[in-house]
N, C-alpha and C. Protein backbone atom coordinates (compact mmCIF):
# COMPACT_ATOMS: atom_id res chain seq x y z
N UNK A 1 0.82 -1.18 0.00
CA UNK A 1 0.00 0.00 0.00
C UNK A 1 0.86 1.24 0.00
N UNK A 2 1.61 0.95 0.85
CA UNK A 2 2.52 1.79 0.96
C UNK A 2 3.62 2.58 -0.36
N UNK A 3 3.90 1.39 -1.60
CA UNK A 3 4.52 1.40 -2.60
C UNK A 3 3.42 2.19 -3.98
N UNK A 4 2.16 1.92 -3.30
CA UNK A 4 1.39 2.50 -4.46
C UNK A 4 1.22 4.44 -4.45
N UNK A 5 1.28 4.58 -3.26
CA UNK A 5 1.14 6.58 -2.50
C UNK A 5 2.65 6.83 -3.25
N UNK A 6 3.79 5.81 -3.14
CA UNK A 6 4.78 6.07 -3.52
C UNK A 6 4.54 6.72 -4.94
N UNK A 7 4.25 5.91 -5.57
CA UNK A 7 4.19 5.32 -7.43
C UNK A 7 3.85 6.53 -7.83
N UNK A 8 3.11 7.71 -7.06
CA UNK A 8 2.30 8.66 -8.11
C UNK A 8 1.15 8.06 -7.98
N UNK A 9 0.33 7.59 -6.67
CA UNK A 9 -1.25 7.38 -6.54
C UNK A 9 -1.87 8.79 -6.22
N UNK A 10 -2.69 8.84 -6.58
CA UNK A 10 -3.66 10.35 -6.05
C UNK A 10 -4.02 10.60 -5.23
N UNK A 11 -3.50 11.52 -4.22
CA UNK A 11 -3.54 11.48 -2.74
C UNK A 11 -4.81 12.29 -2.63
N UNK A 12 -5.24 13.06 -0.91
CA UNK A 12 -6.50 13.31 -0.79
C UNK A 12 -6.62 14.74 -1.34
N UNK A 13 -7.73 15.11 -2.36
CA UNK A 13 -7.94 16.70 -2.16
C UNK A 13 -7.74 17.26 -1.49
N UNK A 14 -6.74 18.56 -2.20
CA UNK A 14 -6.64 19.72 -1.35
C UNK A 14 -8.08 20.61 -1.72
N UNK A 15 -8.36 21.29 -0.81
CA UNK A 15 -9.58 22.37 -0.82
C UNK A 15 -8.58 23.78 -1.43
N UNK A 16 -9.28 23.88 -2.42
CA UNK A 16 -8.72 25.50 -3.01
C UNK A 16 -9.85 26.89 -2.22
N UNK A 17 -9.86 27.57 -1.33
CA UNK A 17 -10.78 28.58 -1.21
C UNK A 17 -10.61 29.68 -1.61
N UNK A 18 -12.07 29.99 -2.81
CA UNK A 18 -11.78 30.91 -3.64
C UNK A 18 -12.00 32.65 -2.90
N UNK A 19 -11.56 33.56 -3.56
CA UNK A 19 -11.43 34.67 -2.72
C UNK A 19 -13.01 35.09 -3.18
N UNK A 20 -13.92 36.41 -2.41
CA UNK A 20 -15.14 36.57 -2.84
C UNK A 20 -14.68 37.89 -3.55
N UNK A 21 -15.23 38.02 -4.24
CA UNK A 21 -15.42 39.27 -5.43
C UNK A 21 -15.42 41.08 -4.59
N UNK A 22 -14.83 41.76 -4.94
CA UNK A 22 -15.27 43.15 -4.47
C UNK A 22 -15.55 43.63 -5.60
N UNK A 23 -16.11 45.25 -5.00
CA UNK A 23 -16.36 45.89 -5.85
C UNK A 23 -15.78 46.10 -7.33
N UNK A 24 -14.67 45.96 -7.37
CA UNK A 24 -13.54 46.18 -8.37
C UNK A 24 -14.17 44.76 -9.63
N UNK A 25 -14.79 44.11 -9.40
CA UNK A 25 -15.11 43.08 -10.01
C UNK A 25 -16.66 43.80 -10.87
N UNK A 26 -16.86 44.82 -11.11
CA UNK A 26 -18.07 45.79 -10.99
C UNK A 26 -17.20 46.43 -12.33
N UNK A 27 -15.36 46.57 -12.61
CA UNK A 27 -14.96 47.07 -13.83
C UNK A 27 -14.84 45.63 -14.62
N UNK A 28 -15.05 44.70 -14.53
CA UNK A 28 -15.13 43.61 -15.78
C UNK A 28 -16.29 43.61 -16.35
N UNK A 29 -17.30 43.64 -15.37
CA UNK A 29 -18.97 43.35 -15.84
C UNK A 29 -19.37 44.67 -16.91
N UNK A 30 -18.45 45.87 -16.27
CA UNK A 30 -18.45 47.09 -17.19
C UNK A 30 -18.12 46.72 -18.45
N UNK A 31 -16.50 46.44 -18.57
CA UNK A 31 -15.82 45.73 -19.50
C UNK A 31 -16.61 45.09 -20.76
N UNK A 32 -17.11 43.92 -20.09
CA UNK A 32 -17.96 43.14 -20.79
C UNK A 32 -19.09 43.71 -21.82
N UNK A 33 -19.78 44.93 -21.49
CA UNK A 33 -20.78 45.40 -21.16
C UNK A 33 -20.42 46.47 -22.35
N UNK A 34 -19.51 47.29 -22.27
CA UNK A 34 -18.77 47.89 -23.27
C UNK A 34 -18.31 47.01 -24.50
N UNK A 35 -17.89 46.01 -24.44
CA UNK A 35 -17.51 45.60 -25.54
C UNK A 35 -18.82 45.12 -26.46
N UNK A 36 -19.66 44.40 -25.77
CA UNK A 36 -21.12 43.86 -25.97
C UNK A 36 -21.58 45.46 -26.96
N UNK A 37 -21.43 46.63 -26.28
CA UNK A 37 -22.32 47.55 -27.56
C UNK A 37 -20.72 48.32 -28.01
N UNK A 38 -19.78 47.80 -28.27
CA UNK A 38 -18.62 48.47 -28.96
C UNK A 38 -19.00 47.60 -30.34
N UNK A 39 -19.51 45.50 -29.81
CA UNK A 39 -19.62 45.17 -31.26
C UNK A 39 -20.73 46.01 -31.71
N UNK A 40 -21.54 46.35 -31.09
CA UNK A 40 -23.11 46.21 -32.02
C UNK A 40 -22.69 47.82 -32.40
N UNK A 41 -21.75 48.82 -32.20
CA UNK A 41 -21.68 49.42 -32.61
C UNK A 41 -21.16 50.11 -33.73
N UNK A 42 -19.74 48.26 -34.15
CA UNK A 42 -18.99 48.53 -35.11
C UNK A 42 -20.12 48.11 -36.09
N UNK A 43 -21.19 46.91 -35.74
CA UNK A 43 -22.35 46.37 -36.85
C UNK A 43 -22.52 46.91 -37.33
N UNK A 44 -23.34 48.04 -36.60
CA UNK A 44 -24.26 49.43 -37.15
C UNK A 44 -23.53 50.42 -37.84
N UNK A 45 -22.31 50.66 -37.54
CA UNK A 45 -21.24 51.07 -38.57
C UNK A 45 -21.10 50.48 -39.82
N UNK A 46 -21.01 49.13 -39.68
CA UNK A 46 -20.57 48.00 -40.88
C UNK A 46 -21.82 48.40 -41.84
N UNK A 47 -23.44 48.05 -41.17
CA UNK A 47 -24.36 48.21 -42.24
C UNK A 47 -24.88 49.18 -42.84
N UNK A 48 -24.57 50.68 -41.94
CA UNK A 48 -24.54 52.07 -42.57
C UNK A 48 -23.84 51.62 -43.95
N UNK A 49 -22.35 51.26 -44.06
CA UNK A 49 -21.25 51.69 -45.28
C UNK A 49 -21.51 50.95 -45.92
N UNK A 50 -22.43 49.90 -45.71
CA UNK A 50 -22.76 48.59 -46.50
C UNK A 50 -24.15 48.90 -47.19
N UNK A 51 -25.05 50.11 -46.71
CA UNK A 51 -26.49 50.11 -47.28
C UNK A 51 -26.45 51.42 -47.86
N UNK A 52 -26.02 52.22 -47.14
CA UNK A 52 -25.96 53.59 -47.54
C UNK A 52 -24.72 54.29 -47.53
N UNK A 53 -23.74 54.26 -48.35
CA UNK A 53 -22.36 54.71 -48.04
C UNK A 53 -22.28 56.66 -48.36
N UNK A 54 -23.43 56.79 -48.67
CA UNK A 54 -22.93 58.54 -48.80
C UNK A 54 -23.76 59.15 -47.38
N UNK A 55 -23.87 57.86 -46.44
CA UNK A 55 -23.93 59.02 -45.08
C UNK A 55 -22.52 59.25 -44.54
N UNK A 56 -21.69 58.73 -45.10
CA UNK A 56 -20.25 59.63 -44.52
C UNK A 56 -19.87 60.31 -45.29
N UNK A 57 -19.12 61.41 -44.64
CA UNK A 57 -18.52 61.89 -45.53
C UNK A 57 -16.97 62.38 -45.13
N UNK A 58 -16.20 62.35 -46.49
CA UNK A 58 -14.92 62.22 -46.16
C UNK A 58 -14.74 63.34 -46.91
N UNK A 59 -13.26 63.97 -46.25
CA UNK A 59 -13.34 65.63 -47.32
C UNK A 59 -12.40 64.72 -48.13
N UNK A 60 -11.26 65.81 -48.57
CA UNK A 60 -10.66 65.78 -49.48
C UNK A 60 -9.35 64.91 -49.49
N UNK A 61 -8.81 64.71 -48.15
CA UNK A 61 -7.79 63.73 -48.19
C UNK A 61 -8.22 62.39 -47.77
N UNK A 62 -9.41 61.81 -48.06
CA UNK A 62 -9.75 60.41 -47.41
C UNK A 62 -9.90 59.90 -46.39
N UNK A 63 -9.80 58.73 -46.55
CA UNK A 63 -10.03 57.68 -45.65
C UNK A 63 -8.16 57.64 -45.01
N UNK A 64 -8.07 57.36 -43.81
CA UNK A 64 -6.52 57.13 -43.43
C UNK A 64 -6.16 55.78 -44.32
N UNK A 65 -6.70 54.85 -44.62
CA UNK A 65 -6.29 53.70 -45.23
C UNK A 65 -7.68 54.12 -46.87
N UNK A 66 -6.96 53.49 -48.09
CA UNK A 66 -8.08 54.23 -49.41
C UNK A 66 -8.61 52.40 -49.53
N UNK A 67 -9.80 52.59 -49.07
CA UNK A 67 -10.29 51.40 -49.45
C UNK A 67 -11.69 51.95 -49.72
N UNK A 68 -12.90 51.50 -50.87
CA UNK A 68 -14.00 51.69 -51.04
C UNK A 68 -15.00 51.49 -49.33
N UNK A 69 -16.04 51.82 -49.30
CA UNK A 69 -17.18 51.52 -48.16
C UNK A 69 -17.57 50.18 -47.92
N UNK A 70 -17.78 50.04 -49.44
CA UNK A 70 -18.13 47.80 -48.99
C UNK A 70 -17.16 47.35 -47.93
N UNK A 71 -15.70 47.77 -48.57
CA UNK A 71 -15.28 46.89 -47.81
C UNK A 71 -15.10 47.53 -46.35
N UNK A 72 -15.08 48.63 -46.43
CA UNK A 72 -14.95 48.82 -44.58
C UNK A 72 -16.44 48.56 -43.50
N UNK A 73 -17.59 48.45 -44.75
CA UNK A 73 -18.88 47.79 -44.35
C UNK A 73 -18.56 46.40 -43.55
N UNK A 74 -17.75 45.66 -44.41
CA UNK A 74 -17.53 44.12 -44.27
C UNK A 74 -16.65 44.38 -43.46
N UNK A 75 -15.72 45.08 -43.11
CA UNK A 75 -14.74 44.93 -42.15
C UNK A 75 -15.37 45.23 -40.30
N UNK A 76 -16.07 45.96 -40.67
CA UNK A 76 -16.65 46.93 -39.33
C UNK A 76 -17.78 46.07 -39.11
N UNK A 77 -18.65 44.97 -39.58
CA UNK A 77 -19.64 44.21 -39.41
C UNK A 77 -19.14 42.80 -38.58
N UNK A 78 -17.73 42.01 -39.46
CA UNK A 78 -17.40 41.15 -39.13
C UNK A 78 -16.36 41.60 -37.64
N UNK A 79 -15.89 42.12 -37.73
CA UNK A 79 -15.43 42.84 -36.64
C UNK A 79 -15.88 43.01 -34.98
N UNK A 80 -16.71 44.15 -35.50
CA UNK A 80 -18.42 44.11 -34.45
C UNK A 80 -18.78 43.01 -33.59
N UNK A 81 -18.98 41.54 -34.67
CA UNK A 81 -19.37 40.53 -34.39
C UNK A 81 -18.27 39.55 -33.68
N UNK A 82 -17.03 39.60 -33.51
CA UNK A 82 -15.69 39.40 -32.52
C UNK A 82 -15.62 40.01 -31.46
N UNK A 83 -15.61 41.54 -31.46
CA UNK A 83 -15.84 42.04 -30.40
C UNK A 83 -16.83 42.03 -29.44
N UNK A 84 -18.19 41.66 -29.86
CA UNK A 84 -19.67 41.46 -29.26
C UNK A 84 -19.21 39.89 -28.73
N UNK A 85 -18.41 38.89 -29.46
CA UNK A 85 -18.05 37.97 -28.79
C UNK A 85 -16.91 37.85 -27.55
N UNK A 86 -15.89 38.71 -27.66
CA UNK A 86 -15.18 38.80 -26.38
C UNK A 86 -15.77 39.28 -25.39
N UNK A 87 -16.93 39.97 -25.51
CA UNK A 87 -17.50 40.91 -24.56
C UNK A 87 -18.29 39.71 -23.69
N UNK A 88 -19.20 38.41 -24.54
CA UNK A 88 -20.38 37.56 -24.13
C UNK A 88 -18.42 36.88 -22.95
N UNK A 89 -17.55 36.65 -23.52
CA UNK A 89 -16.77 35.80 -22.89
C UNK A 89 -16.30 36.18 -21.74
N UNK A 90 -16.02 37.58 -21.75
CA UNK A 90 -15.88 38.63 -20.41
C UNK A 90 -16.57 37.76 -19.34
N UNK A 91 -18.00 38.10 -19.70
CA UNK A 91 -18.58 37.21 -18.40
C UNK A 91 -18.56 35.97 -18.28
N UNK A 92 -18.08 35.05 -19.29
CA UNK A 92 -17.62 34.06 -18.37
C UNK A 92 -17.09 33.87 -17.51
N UNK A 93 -15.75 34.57 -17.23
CA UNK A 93 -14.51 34.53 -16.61
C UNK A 93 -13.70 33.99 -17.22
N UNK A 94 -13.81 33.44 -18.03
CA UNK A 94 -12.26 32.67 -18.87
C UNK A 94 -11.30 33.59 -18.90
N UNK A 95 -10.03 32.92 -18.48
CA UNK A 95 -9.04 33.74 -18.87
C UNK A 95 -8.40 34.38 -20.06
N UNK A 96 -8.83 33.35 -20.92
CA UNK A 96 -8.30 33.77 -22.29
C UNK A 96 -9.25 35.00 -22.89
N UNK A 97 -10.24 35.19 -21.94
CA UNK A 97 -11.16 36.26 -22.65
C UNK A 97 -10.58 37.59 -22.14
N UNK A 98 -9.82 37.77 -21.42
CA UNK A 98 -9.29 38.63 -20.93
C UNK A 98 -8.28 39.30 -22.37
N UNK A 99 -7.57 38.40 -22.58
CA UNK A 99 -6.15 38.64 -23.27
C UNK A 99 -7.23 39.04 -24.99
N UNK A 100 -8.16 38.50 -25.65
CA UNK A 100 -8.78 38.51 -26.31
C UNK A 100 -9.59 39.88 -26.22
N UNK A 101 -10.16 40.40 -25.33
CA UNK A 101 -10.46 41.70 -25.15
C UNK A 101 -10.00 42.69 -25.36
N UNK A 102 -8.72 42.32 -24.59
CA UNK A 102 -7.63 43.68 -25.10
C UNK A 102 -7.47 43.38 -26.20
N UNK A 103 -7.35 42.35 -26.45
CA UNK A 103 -6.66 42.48 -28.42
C UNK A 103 -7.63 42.92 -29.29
N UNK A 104 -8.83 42.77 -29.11
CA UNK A 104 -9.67 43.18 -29.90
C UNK A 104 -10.27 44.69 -29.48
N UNK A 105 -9.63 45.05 -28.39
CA UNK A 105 -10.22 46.38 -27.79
C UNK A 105 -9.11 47.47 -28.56
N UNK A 106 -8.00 47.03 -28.55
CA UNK A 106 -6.42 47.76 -29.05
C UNK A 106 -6.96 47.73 -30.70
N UNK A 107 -7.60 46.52 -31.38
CA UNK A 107 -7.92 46.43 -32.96
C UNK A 107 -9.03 47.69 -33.17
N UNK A 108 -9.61 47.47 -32.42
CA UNK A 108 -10.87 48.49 -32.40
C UNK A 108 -10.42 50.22 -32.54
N UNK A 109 -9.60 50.24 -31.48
CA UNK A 109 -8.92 51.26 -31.51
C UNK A 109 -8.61 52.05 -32.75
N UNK A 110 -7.82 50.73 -33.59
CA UNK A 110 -6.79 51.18 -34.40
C UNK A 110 -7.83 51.53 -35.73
N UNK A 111 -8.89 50.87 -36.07
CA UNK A 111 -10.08 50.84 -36.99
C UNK A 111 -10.44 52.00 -36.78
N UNK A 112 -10.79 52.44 -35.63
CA UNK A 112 -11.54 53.78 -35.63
C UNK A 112 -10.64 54.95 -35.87
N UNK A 113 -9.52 54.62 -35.53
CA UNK A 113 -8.33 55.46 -36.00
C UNK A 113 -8.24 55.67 -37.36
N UNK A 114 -8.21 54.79 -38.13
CA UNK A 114 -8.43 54.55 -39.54
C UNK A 114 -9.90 55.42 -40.02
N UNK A 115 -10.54 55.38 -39.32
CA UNK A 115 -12.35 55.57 -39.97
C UNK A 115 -12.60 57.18 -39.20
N UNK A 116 -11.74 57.91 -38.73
CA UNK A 116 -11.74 59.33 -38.31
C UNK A 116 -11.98 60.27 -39.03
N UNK A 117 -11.60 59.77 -40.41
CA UNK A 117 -12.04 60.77 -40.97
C UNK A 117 -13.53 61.33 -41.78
N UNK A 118 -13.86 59.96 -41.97
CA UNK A 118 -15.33 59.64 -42.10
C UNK A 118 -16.30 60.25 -41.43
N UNK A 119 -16.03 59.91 -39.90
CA UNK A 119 -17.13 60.27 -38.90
C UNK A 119 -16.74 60.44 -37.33
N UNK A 120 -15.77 61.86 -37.47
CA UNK A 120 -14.75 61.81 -35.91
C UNK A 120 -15.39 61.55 -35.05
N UNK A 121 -16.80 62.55 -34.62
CA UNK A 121 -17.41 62.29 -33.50
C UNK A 121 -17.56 60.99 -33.16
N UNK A 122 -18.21 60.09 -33.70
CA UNK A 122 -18.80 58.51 -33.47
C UNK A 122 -17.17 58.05 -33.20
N UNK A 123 -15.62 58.36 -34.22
CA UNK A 123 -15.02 57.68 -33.64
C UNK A 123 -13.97 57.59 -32.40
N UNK A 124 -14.20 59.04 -32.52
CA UNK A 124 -13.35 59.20 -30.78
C UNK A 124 -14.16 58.81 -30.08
N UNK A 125 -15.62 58.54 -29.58
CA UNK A 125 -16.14 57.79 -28.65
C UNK A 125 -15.75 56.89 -28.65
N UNK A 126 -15.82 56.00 -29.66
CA UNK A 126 -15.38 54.44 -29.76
C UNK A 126 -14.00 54.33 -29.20
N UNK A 127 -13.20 55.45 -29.63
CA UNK A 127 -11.81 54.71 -29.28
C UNK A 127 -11.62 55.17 -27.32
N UNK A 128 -12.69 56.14 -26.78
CA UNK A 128 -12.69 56.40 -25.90
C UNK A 128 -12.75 55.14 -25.16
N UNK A 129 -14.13 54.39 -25.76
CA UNK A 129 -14.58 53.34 -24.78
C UNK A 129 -13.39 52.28 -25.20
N UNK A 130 -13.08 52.37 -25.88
CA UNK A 130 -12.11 51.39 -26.11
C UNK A 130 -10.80 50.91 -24.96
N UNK A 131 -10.23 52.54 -25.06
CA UNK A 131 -9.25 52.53 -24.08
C UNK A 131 -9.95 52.46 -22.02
N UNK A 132 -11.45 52.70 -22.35
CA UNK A 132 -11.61 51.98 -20.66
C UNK A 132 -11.47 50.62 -20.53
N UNK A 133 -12.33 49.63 -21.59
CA UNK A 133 -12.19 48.58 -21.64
C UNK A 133 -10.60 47.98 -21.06
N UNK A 134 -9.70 48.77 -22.26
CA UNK A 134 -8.33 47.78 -22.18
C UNK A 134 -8.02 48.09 -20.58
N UNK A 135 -8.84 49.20 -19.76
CA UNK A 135 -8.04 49.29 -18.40
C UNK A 135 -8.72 48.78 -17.77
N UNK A 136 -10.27 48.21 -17.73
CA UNK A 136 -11.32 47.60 -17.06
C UNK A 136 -10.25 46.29 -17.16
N UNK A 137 -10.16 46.00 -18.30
CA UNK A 137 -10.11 44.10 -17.97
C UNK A 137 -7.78 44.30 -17.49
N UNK A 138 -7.15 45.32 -17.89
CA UNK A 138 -5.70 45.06 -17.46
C UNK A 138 -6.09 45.33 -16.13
N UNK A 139 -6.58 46.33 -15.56
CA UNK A 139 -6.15 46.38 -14.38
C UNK A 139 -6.91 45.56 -13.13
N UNK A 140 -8.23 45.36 -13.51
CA UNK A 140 -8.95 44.60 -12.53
C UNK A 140 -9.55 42.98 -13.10
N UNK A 141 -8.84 42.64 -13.97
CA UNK A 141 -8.84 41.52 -14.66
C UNK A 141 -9.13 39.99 -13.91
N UNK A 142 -8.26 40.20 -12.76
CA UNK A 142 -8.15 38.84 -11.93
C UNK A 142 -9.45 38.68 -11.35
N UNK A 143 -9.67 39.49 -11.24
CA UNK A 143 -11.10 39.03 -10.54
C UNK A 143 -12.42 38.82 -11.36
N UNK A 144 -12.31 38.83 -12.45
CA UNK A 144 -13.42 37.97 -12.82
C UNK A 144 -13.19 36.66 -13.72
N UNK A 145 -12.01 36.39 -13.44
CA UNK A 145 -11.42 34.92 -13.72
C UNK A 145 -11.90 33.70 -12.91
N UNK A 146 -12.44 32.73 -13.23
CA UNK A 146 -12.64 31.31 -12.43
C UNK A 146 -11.51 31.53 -11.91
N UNK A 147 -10.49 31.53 -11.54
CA UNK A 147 -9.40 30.65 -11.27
C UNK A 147 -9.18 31.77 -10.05
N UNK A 148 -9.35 32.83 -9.80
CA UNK A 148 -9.38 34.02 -8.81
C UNK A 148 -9.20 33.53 -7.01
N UNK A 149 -7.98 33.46 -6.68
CA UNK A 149 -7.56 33.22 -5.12
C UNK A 149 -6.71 34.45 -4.89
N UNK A 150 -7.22 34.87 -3.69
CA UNK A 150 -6.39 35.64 -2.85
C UNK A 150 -5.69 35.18 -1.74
């Protein structure tokens, strides 16, 4: 019996006790919450340039990147629809939704950066909410992770 505890047998559970949530767990659900209408906001972006492309308007030096409306329709739709998904994952707690947030919160960023000239107002909001997000989930991140011990 003794030779088997040796061998690599599976000894008794340890109890993990998880830490309880504070307030600070109140900037992920934000997080989440933001990204959830950052996608539906790039959508509604996407299907503006996709249905009606002369509601923007761009003066005389363009778009920061020269690509027609379809495609920044298709870009800002499919997009939307990634970001509306990191946001549903937020509340899971998965960890990987964390790292996925920011990446798609930093992409977001950079799109609207691109699409400024089109429609500044709408896109400095976006990149506003953008940059809370990336500090909602960097800085108070751990705590809405399953895996969360203090």
């Amino acid at each position: 019996m003794a030779d088997s505890m040796a061998a690599g047998a599976p000894s008794a559970p340890r109890s993990v006790r998880r830490a309880e949530r504070t307030g600070w767990y109140g900037w992920i659900v934000f997080a989440g919450t933001m990204m959830l209408m950052l996608g539906s906001f790039h959508a509604v972006a996407g299907l503006v340039a996709l249905f009606k492309d002369q509601y923007y308007l761009v003066g005389k030096s363009g778009l920061v990147v020269n690509v027609d409306y379809t495609t920044w329709g298709w870009t800002h739709l499919i997009f939307g629809v990634i970001v509306a998904a990191a946001g549903v994952a937020l509340y899971v707690g998965a960890t990987w939704a964390r790292v996925v947030a920011v990446g798609v919160a930093l992409l977001s960023a950079l799109l609207n950066i691109a699409f400024l000239s089109a429609y500044p107002v709408w896109s400095a909001i976006m990149i506003a909410l953008d940059i809370l997000v990336i500090y909602a989930v960097t800085a108070h991140g751990a705590e809405g992770s399953d895996d969360y011990v203090s």
